[in-house]
C-alpha atoms as a PDB file:
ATOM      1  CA  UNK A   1     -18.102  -0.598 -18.480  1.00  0.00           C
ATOM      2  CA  UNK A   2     -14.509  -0.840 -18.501  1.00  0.00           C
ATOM      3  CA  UNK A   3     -13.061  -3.804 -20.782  1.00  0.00           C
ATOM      4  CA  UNK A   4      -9.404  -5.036 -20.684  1.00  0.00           C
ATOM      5  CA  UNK A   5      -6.562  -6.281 -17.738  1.00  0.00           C
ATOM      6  CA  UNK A   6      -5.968  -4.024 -15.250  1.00  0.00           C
ATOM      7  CA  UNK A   7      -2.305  -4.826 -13.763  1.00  0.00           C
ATOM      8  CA  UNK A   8      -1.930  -3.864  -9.656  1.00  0.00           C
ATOM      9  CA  UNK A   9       1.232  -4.049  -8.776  1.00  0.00           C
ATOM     10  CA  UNK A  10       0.626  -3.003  -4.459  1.00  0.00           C
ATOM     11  CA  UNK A  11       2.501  -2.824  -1.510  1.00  0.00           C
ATOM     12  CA  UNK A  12       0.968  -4.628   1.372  1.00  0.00           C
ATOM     13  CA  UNK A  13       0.665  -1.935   3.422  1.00  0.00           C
ATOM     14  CA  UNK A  14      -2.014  -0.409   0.855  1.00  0.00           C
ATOM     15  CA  UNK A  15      -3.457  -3.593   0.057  1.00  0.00           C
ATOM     16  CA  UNK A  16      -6.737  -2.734   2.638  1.00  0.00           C
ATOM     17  CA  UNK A  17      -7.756   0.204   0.056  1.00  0.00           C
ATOM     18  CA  UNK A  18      -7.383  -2.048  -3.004  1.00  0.00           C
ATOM     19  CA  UNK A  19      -9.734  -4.587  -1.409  1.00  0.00           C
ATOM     20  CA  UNK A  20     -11.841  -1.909  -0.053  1.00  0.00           C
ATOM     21  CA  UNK A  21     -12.416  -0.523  -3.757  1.00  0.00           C
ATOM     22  CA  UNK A  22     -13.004  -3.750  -5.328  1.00  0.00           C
ATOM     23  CA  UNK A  23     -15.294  -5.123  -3.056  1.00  0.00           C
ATOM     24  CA  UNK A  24     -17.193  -2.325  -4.032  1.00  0.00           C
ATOM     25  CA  UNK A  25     -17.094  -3.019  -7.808  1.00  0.00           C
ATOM     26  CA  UNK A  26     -19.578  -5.321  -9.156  1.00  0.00           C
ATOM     27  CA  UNK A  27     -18.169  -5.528 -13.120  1.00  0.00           C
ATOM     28  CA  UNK A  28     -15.395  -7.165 -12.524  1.00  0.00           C
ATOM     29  CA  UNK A  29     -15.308  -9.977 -14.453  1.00  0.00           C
ATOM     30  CA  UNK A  30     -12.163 -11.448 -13.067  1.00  0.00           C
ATOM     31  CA  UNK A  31      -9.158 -11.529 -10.197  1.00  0.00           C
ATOM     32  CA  UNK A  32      -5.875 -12.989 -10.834  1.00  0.00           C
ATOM     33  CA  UNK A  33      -3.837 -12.709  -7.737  1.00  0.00           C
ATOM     34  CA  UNK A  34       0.153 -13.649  -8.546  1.00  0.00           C
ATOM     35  CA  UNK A  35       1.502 -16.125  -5.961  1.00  0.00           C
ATOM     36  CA  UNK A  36       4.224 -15.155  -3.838  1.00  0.00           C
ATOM     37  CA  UNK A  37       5.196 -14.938  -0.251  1.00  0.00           C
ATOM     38  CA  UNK A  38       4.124 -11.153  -0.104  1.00  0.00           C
ATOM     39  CA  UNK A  39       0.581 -12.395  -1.168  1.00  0.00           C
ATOM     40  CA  UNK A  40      -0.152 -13.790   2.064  1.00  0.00           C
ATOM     41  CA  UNK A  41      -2.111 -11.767   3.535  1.00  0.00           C
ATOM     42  CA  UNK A  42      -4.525 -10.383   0.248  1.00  0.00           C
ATOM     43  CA  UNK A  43      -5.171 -13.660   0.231  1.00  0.00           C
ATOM     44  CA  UNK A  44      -6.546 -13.752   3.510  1.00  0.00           C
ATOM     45  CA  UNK A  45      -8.362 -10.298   2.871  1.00  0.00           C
ATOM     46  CA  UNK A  46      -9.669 -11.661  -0.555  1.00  0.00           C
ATOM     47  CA  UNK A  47     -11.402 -14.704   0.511  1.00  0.00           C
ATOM     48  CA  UNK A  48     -12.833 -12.284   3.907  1.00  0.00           C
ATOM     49  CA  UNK A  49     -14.025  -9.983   1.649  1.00  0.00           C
ATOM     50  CA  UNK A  50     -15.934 -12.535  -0.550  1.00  0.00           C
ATOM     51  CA  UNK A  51     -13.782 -11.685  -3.978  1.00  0.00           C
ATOM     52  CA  UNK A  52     -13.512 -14.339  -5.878  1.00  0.00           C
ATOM     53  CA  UNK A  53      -9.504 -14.861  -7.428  1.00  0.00           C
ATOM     54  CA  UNK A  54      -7.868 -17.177  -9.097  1.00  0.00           C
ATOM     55  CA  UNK A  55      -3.905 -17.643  -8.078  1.00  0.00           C
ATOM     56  CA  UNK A  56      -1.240 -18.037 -10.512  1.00  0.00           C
ATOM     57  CA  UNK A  57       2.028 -18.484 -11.043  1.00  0.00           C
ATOM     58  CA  UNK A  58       4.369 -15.242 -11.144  1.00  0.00           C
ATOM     59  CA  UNK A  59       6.195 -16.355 -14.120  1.00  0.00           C
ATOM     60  CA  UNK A  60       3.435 -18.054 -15.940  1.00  0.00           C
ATOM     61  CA  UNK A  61       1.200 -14.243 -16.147  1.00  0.00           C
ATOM     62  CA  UNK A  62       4.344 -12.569 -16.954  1.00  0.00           C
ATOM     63  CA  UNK A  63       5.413 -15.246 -20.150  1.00  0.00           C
ATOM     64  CA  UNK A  64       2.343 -15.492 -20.910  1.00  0.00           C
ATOM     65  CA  UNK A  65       1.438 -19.168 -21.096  1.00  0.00           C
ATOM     66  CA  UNK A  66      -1.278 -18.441 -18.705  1.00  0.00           C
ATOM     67  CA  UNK A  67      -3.869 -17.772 -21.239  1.00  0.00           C
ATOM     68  CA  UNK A  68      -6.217 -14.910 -19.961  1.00  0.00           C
ATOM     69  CA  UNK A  69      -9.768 -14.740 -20.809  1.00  0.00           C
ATOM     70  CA  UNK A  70     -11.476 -12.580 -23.711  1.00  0.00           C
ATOM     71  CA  UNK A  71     -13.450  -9.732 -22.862  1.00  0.00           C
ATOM     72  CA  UNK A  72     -14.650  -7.825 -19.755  1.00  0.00           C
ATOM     73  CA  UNK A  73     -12.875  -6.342 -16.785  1.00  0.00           C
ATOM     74  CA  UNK A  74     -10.099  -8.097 -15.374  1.00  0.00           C
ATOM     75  CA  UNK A  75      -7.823  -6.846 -12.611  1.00  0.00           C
ATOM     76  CA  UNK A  76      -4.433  -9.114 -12.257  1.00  0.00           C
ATOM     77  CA  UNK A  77      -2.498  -8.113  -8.685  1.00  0.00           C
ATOM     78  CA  UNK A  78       1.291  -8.360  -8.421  1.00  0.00           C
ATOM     79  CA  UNK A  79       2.430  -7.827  -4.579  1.00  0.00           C
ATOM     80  CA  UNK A  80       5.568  -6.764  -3.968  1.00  0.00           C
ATOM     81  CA  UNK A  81       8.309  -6.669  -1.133  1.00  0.00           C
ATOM     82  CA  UNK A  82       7.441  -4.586   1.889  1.00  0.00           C
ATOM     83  CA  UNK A  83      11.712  -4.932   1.929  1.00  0.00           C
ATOM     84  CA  UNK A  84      11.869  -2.693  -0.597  1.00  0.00           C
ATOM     85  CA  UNK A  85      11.021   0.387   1.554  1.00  0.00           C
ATOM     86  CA  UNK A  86      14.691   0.200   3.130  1.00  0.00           C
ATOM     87  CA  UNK A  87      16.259   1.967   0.023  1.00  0.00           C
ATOM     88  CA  UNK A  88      13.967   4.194  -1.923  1.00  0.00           C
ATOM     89  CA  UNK A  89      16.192   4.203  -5.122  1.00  0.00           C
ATOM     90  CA  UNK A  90      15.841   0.550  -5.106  1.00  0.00           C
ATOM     91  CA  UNK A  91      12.126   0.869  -4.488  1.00  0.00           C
ATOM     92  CA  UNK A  92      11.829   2.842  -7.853  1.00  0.00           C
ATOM     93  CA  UNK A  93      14.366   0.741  -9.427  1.00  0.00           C
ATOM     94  CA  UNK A  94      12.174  -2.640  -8.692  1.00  0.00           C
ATOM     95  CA  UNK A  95       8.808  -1.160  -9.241  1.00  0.00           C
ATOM     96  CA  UNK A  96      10.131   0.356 -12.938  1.00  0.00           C
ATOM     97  CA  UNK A  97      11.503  -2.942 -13.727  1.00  0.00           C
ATOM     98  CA  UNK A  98       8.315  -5.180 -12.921  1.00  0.00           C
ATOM     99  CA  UNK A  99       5.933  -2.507 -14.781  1.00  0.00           C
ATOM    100  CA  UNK A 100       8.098  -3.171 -17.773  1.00  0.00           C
ATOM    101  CA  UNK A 101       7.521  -6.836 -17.104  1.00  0.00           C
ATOM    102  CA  UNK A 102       3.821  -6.144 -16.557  1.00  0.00           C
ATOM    103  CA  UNK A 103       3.101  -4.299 -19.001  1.00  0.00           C
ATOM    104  CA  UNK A 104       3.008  -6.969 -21.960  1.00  0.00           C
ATOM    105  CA  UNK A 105       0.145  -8.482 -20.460  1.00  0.00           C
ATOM    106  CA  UNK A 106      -2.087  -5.625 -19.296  1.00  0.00           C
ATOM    107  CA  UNK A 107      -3.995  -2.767 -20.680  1.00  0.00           C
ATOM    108  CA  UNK A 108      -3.094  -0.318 -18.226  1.00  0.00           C
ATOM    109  CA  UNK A 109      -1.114  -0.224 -14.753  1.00  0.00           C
ATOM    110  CA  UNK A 110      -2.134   1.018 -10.700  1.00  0.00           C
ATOM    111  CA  UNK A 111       0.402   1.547  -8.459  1.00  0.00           C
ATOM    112  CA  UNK A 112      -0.921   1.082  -5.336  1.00  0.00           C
ATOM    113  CA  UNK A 113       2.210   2.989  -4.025  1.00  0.00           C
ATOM    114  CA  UNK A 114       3.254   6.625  -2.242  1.00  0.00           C
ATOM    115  CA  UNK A 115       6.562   8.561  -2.724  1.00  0.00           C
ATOM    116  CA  UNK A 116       8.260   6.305  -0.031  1.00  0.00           C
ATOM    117  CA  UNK A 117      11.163   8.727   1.076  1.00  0.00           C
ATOM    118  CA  UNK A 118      11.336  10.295  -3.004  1.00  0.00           C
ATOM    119  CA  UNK A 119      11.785   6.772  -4.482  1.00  0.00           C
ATOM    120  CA  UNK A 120       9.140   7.472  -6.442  1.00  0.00           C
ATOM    121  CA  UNK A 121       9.384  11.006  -7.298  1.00  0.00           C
ATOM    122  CA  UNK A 122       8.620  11.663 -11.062  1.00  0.00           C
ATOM    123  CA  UNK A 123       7.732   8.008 -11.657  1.00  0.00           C
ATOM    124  CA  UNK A 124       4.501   9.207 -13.489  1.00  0.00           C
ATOM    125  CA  UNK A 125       6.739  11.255 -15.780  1.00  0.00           C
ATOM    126  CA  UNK A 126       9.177   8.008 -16.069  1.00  0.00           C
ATOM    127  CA  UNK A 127       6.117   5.837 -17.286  1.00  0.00           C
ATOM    128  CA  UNK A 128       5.072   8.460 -20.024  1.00  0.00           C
ATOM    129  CA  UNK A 129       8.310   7.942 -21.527  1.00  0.00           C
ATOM    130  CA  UNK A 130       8.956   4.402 -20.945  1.00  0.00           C
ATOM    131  CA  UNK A 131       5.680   2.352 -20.895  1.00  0.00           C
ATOM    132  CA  UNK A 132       3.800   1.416 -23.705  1.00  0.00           C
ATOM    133  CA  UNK A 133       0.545   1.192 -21.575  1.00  0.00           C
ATOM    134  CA  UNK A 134      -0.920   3.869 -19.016  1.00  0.00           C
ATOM    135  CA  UNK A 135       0.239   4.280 -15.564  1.00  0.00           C
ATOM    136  CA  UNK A 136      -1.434   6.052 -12.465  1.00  0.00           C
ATOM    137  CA  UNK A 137      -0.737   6.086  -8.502  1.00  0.00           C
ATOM    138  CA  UNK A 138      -1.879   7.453  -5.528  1.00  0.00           C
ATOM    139  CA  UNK A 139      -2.897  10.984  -5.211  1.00  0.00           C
ATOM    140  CA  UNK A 140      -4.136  13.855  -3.558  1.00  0.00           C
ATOM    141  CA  UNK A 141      -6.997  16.022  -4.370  1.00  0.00           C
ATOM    142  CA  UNK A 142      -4.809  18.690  -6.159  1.00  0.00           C
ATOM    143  CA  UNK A 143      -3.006  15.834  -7.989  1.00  0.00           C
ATOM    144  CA  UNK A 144       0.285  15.283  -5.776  1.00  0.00           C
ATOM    145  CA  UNK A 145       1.425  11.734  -5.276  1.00  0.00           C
ATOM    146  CA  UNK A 146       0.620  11.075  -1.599  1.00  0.00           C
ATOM    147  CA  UNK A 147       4.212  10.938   0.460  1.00  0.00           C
ATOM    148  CA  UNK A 148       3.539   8.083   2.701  1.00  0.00           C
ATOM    149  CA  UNK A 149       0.955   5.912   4.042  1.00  0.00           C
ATOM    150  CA  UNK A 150      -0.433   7.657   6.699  1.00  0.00           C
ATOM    151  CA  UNK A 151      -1.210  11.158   4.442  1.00  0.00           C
ATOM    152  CA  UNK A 152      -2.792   8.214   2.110  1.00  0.00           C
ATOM    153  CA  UNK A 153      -5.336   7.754   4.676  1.00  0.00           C
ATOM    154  CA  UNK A 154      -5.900  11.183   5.309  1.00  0.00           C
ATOM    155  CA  UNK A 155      -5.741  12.896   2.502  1.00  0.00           C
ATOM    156  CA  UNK A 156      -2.424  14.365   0.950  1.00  0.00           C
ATOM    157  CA  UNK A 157       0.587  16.159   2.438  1.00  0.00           C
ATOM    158  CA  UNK A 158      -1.445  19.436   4.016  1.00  0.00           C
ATOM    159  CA  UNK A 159      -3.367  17.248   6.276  1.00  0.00           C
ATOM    160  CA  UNK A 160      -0.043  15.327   7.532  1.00  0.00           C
ATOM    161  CA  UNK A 161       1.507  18.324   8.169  1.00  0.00           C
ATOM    162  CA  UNK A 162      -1.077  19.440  10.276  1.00  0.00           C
ATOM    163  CA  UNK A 163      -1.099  16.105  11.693  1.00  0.00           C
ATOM    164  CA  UNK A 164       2.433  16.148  12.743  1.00  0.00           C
ATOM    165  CA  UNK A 165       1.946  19.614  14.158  1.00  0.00           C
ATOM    166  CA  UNK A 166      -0.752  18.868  16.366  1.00  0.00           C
ATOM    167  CA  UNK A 167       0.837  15.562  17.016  1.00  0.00           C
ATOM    168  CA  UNK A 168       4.269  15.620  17.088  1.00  0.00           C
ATOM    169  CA  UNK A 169       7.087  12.082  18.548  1.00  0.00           C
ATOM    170  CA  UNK A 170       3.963  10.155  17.967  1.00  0.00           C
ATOM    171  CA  UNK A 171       4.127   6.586  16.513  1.00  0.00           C
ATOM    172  CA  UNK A 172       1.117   6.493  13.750  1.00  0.00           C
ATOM    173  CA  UNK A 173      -0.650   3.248  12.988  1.00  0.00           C
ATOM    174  CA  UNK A 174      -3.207   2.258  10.477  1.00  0.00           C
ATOM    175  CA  UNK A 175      -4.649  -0.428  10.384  1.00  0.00           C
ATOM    176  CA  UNK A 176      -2.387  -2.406   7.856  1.00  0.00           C
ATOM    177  CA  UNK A 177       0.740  -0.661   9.733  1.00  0.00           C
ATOM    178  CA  UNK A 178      -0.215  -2.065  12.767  1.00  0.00           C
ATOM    179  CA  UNK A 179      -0.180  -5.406  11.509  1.00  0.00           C
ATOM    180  CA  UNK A 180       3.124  -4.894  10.268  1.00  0.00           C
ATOM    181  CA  UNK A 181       5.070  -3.419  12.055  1.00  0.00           C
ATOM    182  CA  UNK A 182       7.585  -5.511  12.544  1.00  0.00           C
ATOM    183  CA  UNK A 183       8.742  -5.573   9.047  1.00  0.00           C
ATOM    184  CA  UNK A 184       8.221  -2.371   8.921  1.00  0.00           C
ATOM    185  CA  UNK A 185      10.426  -0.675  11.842  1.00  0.00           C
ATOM    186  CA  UNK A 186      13.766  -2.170  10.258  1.00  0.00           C
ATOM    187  CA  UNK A 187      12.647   0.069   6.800  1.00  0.00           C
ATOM    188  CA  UNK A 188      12.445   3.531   9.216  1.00  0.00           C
ATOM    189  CA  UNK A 189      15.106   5.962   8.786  1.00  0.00           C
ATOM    190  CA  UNK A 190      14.853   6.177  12.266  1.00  0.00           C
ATOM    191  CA  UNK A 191      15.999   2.740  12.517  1.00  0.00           C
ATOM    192  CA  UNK A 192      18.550   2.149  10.588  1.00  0.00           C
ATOM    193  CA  UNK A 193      21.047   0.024  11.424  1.00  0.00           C
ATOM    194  CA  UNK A 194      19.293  -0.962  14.600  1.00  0.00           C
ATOM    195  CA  UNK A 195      18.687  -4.872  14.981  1.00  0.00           C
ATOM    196  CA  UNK A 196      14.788  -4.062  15.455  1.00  0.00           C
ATOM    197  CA  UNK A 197      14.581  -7.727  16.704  1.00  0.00           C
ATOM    198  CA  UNK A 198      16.113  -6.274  20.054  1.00  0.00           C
ATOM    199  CA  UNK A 199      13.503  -4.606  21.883  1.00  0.00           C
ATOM    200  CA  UNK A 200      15.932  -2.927  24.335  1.00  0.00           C
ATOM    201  CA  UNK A 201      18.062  -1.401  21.659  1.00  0.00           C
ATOM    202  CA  UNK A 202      14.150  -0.342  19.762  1.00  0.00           C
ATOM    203  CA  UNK A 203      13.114   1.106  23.624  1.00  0.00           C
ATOM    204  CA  UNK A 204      16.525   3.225  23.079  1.00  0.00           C
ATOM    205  CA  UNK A 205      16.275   4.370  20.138  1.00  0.00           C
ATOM    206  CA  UNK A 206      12.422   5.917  21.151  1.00  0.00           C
ATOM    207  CA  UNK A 207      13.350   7.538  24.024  1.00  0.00           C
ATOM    208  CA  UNK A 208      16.199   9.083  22.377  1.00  0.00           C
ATOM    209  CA  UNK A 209      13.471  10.473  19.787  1.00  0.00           C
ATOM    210  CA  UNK A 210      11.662  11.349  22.592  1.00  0.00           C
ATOM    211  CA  UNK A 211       8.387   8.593  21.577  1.00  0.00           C
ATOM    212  CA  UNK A 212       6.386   7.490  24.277  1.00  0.00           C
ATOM    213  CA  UNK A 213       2.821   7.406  22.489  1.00  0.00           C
ATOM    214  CA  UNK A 214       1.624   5.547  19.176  1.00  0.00           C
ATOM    215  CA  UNK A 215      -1.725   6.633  17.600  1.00  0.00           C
ATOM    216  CA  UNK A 216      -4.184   4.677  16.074  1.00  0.00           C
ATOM    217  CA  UNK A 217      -5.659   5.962  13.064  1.00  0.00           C
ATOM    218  CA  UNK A 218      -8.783   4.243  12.085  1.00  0.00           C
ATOM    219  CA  UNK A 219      -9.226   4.374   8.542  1.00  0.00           C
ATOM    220  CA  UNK A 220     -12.184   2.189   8.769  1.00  0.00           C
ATOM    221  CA  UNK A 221     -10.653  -0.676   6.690  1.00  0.00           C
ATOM    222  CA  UNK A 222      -8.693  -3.771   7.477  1.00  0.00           C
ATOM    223  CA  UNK A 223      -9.867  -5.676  10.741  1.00  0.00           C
ATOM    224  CA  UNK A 224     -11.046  -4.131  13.685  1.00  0.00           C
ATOM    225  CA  UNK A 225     -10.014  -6.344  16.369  1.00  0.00           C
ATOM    226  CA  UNK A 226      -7.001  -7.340  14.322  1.00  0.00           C
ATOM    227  CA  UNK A 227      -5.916  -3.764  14.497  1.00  0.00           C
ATOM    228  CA  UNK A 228      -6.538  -2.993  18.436  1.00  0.00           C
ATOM    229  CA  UNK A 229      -4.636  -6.721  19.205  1.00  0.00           C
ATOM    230  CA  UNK A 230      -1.724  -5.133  17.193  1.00  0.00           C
ATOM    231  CA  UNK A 231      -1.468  -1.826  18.366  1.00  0.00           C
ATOM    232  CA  UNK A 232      -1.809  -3.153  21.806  1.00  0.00           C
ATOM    233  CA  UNK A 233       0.866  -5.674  21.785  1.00  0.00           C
ATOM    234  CA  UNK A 234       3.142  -2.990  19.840  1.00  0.00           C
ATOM    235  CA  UNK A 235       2.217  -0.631  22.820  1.00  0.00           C
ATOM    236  CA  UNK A 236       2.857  -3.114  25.488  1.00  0.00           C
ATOM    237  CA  UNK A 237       6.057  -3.984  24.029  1.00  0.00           C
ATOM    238  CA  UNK A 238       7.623  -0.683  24.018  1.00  0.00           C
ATOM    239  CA  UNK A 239       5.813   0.539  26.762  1.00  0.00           C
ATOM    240  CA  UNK A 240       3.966   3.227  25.080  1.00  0.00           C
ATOM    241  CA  UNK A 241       0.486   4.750  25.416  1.00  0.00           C
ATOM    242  CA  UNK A 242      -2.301   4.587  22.757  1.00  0.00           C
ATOM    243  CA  UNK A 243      -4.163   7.481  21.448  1.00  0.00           C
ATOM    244  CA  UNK A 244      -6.542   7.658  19.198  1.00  0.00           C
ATOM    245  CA  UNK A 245      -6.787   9.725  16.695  1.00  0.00           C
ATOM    246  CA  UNK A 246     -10.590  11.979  16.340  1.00  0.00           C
ATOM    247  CA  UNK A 247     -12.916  11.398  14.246  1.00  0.00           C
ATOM    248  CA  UNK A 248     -12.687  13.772  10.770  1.00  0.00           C
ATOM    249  CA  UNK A 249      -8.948  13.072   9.768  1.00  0.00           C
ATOM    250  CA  UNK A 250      -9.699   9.987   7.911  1.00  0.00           C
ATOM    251  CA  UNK A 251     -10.864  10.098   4.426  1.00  0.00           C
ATOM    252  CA  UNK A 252     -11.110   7.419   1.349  1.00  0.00           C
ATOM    253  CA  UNK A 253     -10.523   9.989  -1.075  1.00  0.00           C
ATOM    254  CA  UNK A 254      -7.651   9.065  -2.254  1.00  0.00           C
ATOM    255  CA  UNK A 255      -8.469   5.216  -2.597  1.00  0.00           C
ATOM    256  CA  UNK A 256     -11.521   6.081  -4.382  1.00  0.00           C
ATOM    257  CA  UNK A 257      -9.711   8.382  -7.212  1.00  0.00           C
ATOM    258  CA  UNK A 258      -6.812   6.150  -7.761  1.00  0.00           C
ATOM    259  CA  UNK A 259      -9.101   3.006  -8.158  1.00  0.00           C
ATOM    260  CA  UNK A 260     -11.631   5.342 -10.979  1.00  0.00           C
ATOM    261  CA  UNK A 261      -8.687   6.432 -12.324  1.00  0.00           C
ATOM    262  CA  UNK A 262      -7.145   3.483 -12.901  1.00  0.00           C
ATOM    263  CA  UNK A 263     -10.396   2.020 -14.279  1.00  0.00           C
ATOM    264  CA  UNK A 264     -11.173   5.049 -16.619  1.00  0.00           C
ATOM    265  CA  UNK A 265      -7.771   4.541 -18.283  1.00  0.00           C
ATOM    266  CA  UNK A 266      -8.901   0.831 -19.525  1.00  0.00           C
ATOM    267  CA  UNK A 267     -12.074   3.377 -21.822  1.00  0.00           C
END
């Protein structure tokens, strides 16, 4: 059984495959969540799935006057800013800084993170060199960080090229895209510097990339009907279609070896 603090620090869009692996997990012994407007939603999620957390203050974990208990398996969750996305250096930047913070008070570190447009190339090889406690992230079955969210949920970079192939000017949503999306479109390179508030000047910009269809891609987490609602009001919206994408791209993989990883690195 794994003993020691296990310090998350997630994005929300990956937040379904953190809950997803610890509602599977019966040694946990406890769940710090640290409050702060990105935590909205786990919080939701948590108390859905049953998982019992405690909530604390941001800056009382990382001083350490919250005094953490003795023994067992404890997993303490930092969200962080879906904003981020919009530069990748200053993803990497932000994400190197807070593990530093982190790392005082945990025995190891998850990133619950993808390359995000490069921001995070080589951060493995950055946390060798500059953390004092362990470090892993997302990967694929032959040990690549994943690039993105959507070749999270299906396995690594081969399968979303083959996805984009077969599926090319599609809009893809998961289930934790879908339900933010609107946060999310202003973070697109496609978007940039496009006031994604203004659905005529959005409509524009996807007919100009030729995007008339978004795809939902059921990774069998999140909420069902939460998921259809979104995709359809997205789709209604912009006047798209929605497709859905066959059965036999999805795949947990990936959630499931970051999450033993992680835990294997606490001994």
């Amino acid at each position: 059984m794994a003993k020691g603090v296990l310090g998350v620090l997630a994005c929300p869009i990956l937040e379904d495959e953190l809950i997803y692996s610890m509602s599977k997990d019966d040694e946990i012994s406890h769940v710090y969540l640290l409050d702060n407007r990105h935590a909205r939603s786990i919080k939701i999620k948590l108390a859905r799935n049953n998982i019992e957390h405690t909530i604390i203050g941001e800056s009382d974990f990382l001083n350490g006057s919250y005094k953490m208990p003795d023994g067992g398996y404890t997993i303490a969750i930092w969200m962080m800013d879906l904003g981020l996305h919009e530069e990748p250096a200053d993803l990497g930047s932000a994400l190197k800084r807070s593990m530093q913070e982190m790392q005082e008070r945990v025995n190891a570190i998850v990133l619950y993170y993808r390359l995000c447009g490069n921001g995070l190339k080589d951060i493995d090889i950055w946390a060798r060199e500059n953390l004092n406690v362990p470090m892993t992230i997302i990967r694929d079955n032959e040990g690549k960080i994943v690039d993105d969210c959507i070749a999270a949920a299906i396995g690594g970079t081969k399968q979303y090229l083959k996805l984009l192939k077969k599926y090319p000017g599609i809009m893809y949503f998961t289930p934790a895209f879908a339900t933010n999306y609107d946060d999310l479109l202003g973070r697109m390179e496609l978007f940039k510097g496009v006031d994604t508030g203004d659905d005529t000047m959005l409509k524009m910009v996807f007919e100009m990339a030729d995007y008339h269809e978004v795809m939902e891609i059921d990774t069998g987490l999140g909420d069902p009907a939460e998921f259809r609602a979104a995709t359809e009001k997205f789709a209604k919206r912009m006047g798209f279609d929605i497709l859905t994408l066959e059965d036999g791209w999805c795949t947990l993989e990936p959630a499931d070896r970051v999450y033993a990883e992680a835990k294997g690195l606490l001994g």
